[in-house]
Protein backbone atom coordinates (compact mmCIF):
# COMPACT_ATOMS: atom_id res chain seq x y z
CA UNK A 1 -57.12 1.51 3.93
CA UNK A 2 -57.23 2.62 7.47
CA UNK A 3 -58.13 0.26 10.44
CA UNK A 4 -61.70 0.95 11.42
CA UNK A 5 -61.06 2.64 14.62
CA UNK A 6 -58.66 5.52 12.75
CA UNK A 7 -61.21 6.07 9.91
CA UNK A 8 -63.14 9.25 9.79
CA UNK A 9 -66.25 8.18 9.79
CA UNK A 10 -69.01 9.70 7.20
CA UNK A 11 -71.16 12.74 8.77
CA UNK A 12 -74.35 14.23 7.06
CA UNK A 13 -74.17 18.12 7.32
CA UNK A 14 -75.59 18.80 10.72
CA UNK A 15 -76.77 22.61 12.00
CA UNK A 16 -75.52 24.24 15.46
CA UNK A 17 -77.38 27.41 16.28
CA UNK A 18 -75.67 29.91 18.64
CA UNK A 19 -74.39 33.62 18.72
CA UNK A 20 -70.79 34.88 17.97
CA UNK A 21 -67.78 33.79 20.02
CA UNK A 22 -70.23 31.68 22.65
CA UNK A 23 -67.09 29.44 24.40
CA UNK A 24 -70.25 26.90 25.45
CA UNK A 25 -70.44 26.39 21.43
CA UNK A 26 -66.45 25.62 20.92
CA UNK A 27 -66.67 22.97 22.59
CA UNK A 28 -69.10 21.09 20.08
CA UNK A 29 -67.15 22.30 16.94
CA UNK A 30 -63.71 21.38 18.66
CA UNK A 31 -65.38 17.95 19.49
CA UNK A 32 -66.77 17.94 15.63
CA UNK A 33 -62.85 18.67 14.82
CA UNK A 34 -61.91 15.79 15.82
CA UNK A 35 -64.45 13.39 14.81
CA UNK A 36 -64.64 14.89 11.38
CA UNK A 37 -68.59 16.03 11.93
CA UNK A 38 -69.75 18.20 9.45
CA UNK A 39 -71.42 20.89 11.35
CA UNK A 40 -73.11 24.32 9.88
CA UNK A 41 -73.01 26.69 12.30
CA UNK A 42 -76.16 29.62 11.96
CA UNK A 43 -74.96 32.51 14.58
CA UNK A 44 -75.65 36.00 12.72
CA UNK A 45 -78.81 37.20 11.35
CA UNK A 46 -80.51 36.48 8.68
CA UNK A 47 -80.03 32.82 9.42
CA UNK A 48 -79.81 33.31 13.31
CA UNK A 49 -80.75 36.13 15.25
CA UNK A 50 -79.93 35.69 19.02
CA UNK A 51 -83.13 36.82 21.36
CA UNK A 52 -85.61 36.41 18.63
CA UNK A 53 -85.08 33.31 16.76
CA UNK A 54 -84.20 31.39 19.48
CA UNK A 55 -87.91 32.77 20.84
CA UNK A 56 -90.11 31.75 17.73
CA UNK A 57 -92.57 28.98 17.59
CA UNK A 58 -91.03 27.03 15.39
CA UNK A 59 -87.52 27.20 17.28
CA UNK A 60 -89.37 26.33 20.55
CA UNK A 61 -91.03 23.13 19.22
CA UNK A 62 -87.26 21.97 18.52
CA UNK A 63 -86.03 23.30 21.48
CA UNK A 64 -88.45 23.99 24.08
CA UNK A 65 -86.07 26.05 26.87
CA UNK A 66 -84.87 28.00 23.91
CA UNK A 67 -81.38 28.32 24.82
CA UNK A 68 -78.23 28.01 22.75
CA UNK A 69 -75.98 26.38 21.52
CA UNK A 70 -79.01 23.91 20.28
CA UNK A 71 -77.81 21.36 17.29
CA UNK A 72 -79.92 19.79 14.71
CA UNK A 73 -78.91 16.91 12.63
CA UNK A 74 -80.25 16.37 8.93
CA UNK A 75 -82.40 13.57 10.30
CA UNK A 76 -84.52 16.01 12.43
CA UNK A 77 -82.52 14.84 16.14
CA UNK A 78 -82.40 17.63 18.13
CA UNK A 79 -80.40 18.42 21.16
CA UNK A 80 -79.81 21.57 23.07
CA UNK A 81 -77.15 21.81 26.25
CA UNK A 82 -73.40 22.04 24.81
CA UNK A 83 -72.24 19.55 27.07
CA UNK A 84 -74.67 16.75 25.34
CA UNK A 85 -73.90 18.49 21.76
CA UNK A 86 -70.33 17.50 22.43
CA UNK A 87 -70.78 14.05 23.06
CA UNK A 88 -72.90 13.17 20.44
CA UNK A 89 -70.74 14.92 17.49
CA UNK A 90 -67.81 13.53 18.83
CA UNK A 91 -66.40 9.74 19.09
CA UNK A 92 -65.71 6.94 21.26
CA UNK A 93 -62.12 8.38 21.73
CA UNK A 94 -63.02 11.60 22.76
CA UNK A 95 -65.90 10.37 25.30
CA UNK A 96 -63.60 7.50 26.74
CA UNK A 97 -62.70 3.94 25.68
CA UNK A 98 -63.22 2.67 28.84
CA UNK A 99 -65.84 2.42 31.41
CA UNK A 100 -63.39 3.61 33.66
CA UNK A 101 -62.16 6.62 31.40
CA UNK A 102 -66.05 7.83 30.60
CA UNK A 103 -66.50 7.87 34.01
CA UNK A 104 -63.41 10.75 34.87
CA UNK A 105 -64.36 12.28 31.64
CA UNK A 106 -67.38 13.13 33.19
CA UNK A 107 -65.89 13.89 36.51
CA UNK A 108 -64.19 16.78 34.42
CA UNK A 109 -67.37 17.84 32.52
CA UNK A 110 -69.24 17.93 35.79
CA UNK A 111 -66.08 19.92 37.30
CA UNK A 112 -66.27 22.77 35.00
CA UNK A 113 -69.91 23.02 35.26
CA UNK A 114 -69.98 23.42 39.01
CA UNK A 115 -66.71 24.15 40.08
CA UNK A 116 -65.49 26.91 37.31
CA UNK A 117 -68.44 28.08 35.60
CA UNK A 118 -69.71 30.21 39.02
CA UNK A 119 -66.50 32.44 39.95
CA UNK A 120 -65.31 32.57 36.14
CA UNK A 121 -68.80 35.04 35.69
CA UNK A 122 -68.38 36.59 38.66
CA UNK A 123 -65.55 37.79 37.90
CA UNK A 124 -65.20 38.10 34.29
CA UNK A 125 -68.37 39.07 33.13
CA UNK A 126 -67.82 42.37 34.65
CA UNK A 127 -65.18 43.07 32.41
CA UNK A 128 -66.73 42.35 29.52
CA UNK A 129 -69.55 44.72 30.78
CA UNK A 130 -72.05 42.43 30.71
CA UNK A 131 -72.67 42.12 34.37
CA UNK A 132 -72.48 45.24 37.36
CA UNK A 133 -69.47 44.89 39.72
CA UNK A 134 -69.64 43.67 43.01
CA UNK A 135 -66.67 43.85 44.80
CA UNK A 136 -66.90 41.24 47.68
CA UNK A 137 -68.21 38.49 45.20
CA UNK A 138 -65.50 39.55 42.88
CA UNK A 139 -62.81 38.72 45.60
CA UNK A 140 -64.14 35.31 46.51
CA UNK A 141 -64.33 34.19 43.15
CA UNK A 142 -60.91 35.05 42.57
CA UNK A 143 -59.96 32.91 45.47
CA UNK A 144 -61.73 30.22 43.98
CA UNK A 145 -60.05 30.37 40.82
CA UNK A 146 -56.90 30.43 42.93
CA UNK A 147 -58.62 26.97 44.38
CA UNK A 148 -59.49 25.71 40.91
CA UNK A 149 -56.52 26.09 39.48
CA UNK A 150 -54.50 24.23 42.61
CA UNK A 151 -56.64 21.59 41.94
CA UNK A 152 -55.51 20.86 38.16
CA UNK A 153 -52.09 21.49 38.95
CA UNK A 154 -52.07 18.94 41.20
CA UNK A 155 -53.56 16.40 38.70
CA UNK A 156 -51.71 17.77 35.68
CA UNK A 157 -48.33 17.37 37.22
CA UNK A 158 -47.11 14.12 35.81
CA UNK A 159 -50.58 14.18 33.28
CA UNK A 160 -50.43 15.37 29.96
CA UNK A 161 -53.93 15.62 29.36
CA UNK A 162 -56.93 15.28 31.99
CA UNK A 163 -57.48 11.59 31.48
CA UNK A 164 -55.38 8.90 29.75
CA UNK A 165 -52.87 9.89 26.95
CA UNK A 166 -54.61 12.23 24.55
CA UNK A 167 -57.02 14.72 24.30
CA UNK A 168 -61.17 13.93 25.58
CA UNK A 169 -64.13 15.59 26.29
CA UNK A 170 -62.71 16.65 29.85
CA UNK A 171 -60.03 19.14 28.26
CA UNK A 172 -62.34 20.06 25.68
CA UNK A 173 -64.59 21.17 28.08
CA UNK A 174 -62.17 22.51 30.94
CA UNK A 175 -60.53 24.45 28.31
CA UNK A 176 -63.32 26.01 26.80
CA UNK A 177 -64.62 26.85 30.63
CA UNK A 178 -61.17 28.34 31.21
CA UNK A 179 -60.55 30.55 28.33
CA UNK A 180 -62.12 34.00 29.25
CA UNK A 181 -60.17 34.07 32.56
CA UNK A 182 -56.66 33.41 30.31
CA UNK A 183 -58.05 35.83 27.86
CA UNK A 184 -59.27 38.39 30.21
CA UNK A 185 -57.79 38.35 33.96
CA UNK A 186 -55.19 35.62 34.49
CA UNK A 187 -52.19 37.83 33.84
CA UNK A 188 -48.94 36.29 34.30
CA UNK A 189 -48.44 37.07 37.93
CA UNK A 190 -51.74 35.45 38.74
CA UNK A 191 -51.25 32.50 36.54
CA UNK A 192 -47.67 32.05 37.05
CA UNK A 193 -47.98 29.58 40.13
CA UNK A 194 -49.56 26.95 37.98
CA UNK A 195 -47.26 25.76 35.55
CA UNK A 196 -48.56 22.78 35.01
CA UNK A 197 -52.35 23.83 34.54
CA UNK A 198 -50.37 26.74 31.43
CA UNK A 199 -48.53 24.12 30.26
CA UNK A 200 -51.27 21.50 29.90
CA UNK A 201 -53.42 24.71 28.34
CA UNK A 202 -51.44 25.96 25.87
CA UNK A 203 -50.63 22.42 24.44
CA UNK A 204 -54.23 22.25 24.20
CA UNK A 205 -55.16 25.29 22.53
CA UNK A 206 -51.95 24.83 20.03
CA UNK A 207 -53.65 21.64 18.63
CA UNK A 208 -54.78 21.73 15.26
CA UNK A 209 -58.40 21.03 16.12
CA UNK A 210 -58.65 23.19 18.80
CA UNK A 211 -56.86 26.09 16.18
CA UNK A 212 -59.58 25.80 13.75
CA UNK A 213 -62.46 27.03 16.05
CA UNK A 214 -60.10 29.31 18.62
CA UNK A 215 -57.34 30.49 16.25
CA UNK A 216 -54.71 32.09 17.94
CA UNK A 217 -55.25 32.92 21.20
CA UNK A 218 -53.71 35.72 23.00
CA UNK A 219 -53.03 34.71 27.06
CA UNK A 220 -53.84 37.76 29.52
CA UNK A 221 -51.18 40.78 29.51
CA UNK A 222 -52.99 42.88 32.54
CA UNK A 223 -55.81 42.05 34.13
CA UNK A 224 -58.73 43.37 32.95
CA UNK A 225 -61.10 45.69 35.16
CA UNK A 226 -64.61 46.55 35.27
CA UNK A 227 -65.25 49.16 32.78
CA UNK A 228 -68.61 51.32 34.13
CA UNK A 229 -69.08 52.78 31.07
CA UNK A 230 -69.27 49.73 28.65
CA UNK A 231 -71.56 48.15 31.17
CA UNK A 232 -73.70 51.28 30.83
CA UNK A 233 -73.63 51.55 26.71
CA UNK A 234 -74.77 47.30 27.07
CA UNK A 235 -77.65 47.99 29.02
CA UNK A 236 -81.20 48.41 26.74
CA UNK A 237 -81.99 51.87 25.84
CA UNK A 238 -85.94 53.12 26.35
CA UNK A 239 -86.91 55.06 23.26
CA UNK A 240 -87.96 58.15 24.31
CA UNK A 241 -90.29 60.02 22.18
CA UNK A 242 -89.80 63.93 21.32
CA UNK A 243 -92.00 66.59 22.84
CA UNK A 244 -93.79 68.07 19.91
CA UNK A 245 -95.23 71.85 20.88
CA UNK A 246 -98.99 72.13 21.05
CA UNK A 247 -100.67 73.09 18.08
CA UNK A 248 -104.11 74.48 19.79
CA UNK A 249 -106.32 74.53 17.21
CA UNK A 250 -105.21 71.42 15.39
CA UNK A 251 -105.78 69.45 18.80
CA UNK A 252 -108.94 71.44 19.36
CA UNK A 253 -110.04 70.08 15.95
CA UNK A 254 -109.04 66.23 16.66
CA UNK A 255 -110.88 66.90 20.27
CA UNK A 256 -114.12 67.81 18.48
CA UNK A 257 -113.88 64.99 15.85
CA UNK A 258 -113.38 62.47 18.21
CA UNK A 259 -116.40 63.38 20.28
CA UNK A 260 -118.32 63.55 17.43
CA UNK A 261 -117.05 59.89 16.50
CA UNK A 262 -117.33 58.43 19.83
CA UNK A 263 -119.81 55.75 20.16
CA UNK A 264 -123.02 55.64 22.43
CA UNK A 265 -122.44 52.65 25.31
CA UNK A 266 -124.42 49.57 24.93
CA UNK A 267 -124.85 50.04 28.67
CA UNK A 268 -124.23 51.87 31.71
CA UNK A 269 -122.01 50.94 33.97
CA UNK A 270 -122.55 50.41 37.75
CA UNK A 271 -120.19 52.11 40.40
CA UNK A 272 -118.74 48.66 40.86
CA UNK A 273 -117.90 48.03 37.20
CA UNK A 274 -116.94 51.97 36.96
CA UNK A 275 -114.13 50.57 40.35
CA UNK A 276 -113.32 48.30 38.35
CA UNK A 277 -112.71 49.52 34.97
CA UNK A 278 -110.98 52.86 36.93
CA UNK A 279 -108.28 50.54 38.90
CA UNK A 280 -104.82 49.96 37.47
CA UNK A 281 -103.41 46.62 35.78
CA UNK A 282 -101.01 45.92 37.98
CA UNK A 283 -101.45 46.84 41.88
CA UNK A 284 -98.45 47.38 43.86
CA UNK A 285 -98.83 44.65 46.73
CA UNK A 286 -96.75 46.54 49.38
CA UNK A 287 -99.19 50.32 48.44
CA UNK A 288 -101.06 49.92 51.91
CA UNK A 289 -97.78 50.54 53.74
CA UNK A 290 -96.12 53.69 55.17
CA UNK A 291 -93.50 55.30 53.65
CA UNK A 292 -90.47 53.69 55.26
CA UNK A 293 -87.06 55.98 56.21
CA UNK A 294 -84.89 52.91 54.87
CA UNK A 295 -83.79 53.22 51.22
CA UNK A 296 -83.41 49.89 50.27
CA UNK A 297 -81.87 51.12 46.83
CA UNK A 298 -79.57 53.42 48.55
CA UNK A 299 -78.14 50.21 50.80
CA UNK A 300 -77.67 47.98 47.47
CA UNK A 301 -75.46 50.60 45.82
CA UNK A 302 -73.29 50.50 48.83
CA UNK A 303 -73.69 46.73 49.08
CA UNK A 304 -72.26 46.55 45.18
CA UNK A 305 -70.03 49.03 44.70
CA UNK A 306 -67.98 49.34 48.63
CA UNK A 307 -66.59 47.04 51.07
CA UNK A 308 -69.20 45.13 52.65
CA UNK A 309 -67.80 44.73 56.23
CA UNK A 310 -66.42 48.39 56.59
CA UNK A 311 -69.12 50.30 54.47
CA UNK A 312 -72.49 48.30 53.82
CA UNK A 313 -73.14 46.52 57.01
CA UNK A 314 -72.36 50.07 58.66
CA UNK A 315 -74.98 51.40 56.42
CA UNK A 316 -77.51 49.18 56.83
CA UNK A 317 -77.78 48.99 60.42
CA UNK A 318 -77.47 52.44 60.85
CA UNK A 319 -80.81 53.04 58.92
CA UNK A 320 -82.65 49.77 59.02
CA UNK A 321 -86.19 50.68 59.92
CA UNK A 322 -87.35 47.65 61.94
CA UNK A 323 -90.99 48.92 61.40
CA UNK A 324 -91.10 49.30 57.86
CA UNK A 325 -88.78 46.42 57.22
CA UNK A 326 -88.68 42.43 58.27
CA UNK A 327 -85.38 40.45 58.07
CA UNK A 328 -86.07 36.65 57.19
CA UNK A 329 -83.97 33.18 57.84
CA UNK A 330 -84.87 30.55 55.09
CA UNK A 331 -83.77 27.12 55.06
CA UNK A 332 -84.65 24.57 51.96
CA UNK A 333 -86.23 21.38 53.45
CA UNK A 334 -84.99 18.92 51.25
CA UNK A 335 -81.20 18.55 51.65
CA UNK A 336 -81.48 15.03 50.71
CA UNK A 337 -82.72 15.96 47.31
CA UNK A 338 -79.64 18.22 46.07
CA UNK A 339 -77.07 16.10 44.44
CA UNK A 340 -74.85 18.47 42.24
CA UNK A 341 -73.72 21.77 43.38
CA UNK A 342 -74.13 23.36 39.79
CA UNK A 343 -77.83 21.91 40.16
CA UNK A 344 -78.31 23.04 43.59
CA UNK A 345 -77.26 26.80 42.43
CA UNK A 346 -80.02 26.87 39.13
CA UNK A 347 -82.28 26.29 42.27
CA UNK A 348 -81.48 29.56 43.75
CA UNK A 349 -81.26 31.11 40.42
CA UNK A 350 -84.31 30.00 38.95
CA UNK A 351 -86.14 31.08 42.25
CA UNK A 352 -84.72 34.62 42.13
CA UNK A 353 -85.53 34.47 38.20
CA UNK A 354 -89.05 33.69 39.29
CA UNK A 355 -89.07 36.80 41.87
CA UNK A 356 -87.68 39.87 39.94
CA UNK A 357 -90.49 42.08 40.09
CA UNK A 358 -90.38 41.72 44.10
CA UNK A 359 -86.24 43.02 43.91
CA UNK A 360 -87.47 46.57 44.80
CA UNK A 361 -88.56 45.88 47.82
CA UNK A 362 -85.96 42.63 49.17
CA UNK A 363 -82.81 41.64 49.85
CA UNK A 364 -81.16 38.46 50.32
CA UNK A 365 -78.24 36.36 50.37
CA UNK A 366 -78.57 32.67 49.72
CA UNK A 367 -75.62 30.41 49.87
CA UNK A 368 -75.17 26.70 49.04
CA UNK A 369 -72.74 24.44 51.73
CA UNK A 370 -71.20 21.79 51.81
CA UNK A 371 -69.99 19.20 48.65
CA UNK A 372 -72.03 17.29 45.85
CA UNK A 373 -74.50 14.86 47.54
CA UNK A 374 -73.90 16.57 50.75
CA UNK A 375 -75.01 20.01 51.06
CA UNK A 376 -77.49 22.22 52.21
CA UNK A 377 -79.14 25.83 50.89
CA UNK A 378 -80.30 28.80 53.61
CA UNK A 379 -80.22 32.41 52.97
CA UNK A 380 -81.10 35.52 54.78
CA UNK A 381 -83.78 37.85 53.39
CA UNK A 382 -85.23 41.19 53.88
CA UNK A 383 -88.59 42.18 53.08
CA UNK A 384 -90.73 45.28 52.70
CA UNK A 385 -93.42 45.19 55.75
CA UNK A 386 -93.76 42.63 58.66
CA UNK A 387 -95.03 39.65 56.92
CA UNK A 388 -93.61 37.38 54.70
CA UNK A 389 -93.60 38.92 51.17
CA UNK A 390 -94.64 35.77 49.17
CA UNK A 391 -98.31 35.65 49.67
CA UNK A 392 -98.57 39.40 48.64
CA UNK A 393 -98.87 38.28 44.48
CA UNK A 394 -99.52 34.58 42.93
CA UNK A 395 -96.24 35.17 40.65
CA UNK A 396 -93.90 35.14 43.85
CA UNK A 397 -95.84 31.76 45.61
CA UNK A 398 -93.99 29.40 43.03
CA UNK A 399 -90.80 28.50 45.52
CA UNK A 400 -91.08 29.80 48.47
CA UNK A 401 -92.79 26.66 50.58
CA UNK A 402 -90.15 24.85 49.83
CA UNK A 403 -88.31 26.73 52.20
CA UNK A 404 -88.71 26.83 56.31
CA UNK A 405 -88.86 30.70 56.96
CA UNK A 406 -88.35 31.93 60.85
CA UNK A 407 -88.34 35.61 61.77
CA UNK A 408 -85.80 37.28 63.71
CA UNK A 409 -85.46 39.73 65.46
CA UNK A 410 -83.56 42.62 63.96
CA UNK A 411 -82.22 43.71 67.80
CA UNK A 412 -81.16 40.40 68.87
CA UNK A 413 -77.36 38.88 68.07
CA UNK A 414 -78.00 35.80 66.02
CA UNK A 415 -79.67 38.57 63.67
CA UNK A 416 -76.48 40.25 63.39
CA UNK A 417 -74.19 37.71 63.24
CA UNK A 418 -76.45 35.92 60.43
CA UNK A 419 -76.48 38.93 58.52
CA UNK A 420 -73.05 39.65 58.87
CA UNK A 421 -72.10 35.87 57.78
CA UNK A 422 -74.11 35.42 54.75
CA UNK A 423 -73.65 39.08 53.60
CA UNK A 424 -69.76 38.43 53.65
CA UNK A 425 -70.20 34.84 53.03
CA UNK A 426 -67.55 34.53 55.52
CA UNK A 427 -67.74 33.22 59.16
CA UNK A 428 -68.53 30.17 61.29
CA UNK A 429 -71.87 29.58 59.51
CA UNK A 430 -71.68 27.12 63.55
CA UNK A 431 -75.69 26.70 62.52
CA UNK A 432 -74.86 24.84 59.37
CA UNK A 433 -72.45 22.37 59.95
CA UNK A 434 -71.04 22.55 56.16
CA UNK A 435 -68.44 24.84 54.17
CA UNK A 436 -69.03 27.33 52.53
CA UNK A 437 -69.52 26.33 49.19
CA UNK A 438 -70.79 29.43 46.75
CA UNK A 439 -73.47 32.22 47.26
CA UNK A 440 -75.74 34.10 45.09
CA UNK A 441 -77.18 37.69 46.14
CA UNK A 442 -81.26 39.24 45.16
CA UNK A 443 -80.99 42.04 44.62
């Protein structure tokens, strides 16, 4: 009989709801893999159907942000975020036998979350057409998967695995976060500097456990590109229905019948209830303003799709209408409350989330600085009109005082040079006193 600590213990058949080929769910059944978890995974319809089962009631009341992968054991425990799925199907081995050990286990976790997670989209969702191109944000996050992958070259070269002498939780993880870019863009050129961080990953993904919920993987050939068309066929068709010709008498007919079965009103209404009942749902805040010569549209196409220093910036001060338009400096005024990066970033995220119907008529760059438990958030926005846009509709009031906002004045240097650092996220940032650390762009 097997010591204790080698036996695989006894699991209960436990259910993991995602979609197809989600690399945040791997990490959970490569975890389960190891630990010998029994785990039913629901991903296709009838069982699971991703953007309306995950949106029912009952789904909800189990897991109330609705997001997947979300895991439900026999006993009714429920548990959504993959990173907490992993450590609870797997055992003491994977999640460290030592204080010490946990602790850089989660140093790794954390690492992928904030560190690899950011420039991996950026520059991989494109390719997979699931996100529009931007060319300048593209660039940076390759050099920070150039950064990244220095980094675990460093540590890998006389390591094995991430921490102690077999697999954890940290490669797990890290190699779960990693695998689009060696699927999709690290072709051997790009990757071939790193030995240590390939070698280290292809032992990995060549384990048995990791096998049964990868299989084989195929490393990165040629660098995949943005593909405008597939990005195009992903986006949500409108139904549009078919122009039927005019039958005259038919609709004469329907006219007459439904004036004949139109009822009397209880009451008349006054010219203030007739206002009332005669104004639209939903008033555009920003109506009572002239028409402005600035396309703000026009600018964000250039912003997206050209080089920002030679092309957009051009662009936009060439036919920035300082009448019609405002440009904003906003500064968060709790530094001392942002502790990790990945955190700080849902902060911006969430906000812009929280803003979308105001994108017609803004701009902005916001960018975190400096390191975890050190660091800072300020952005540069432009709005539609003179005043701050905020105020304008209750649905846009739910961030914004957490920031300091300060004009400036569109003629005046420090404009310029603010809006040419933070819309290149490049530059002396001299205001800040941090690095650079990532960026995120309304638009």
């Amino acid at each position: 009989m097997l010591p204790s600590c080698l036996r695989t213990p006894s699991f209960p058949l436990q259910t993991l709801y995602t979609y197809p080929e989600n690399w945040r769910a791997f990490k959970a059944l490569i975890a389960a893999q190891y630990s010998g978890a029994k785990i039913k995974v629901l991903s296709t319809p009838p069982q699971f159907h991703f953007g309306q089962t995950n949106k029912t009631p009952e789904f909800l009341k189990k897991f109330p942000v609705g997001k997947v992968p979300a895991f439900e054991g026999d006993d009714g425990f429920c548990v959504f975020e993959s990173n907490a799925i992993a450590h609870y199907v797997g055992n003491d081995e994977l999640r460290g036998s030592t204080k010490e050990a946990a602790a850089q286990i989660i140093q790794w976790v954390s690492f992928a979350d904030s560190d690899i997670v950011p420039p991996a989209s950026t520059w991989v969702f494109p390719t997979l057409g699931i996100m529009h191109y931007n060319k300048q944000a593209t660039e940076y996050a390759k050099e920070e998967v150039k950064r990244i992958l220095g980094v675990l070259d460093s540590h890998l070269k006389t390591r094995t695995f991430l921490v102690g002498e077999r697999v954890t939780l940290a490669d797990i993880t890290v190699v779960c976060t990693l695998l689009w870019l060696y699927k999709q863009v690290l072709e051997p050129s790009f990757r071939q500097p790193y030995d240590n961080v390939n070698r280290w990953f292809v032992t990995c993904i060549n384990q048995p456990q990791f096998k049964a919920v990868l299989g084989e993987v195929k490393l990165c050939e040629k660098m995949a590109q943005f593909d405008a068309k597939k990005f195009a066929e992903n986006q949500p068709k409108k139904d549009v229905p078919k122009k039927e010709k005019p039958v005259k008498e038919e609709k004469k007919q329907q006219q007459e019948k439904k004036e004949e079965n139109k009822p009397e009103p209880e009451e008349e209404l006054d010219e203030c209830e007739q206002a009332l009942a005669s104004e639209p749902k939903s008033k555009d805040p920003f109506a009572h303003l002239p028409k402005s010569p600035f396309i703000m549209d026009e600018f964000k196409r250039k912003y997206s799709n050209e080089d920002t220093l030679t092309v957009a910036l051009p662009y936009f001060w060439e036919h920035f209408d300082k009448e019609g338009w405002s440009i904003w400096y906003a500064e968060y005024r709790f530094p001392e409350e942002l502790s990790q990066a990945f955190m700080s970033c849902n902060l911006i995220t969430g906000m812009f989330q929280r803003l979308d119907k105001l994108r017609k008529n803004a701009f902005a760059s916001v960018i975190l600085f400096g390191t975890n438990n050190s660091s800072s958030i300020s952005g540069v926005w432009v709005f539609r009109g003179q005043e701050l846009a905020f105020p304008l509709s209750p649905d846009w009031q739910v961030d914004y005082e957490s920031y300091a906002w300060r004009k400036l004045d569109a003629t005046s240097e420090e404009c310029k040079t603010l809006v040419k650092e933070y819309y290149l996220w490049d530059g002396e940032f001299a205001h800040v006193g941090k690095a650079f650390n990532q960026g995120k762009i309304f638009k």
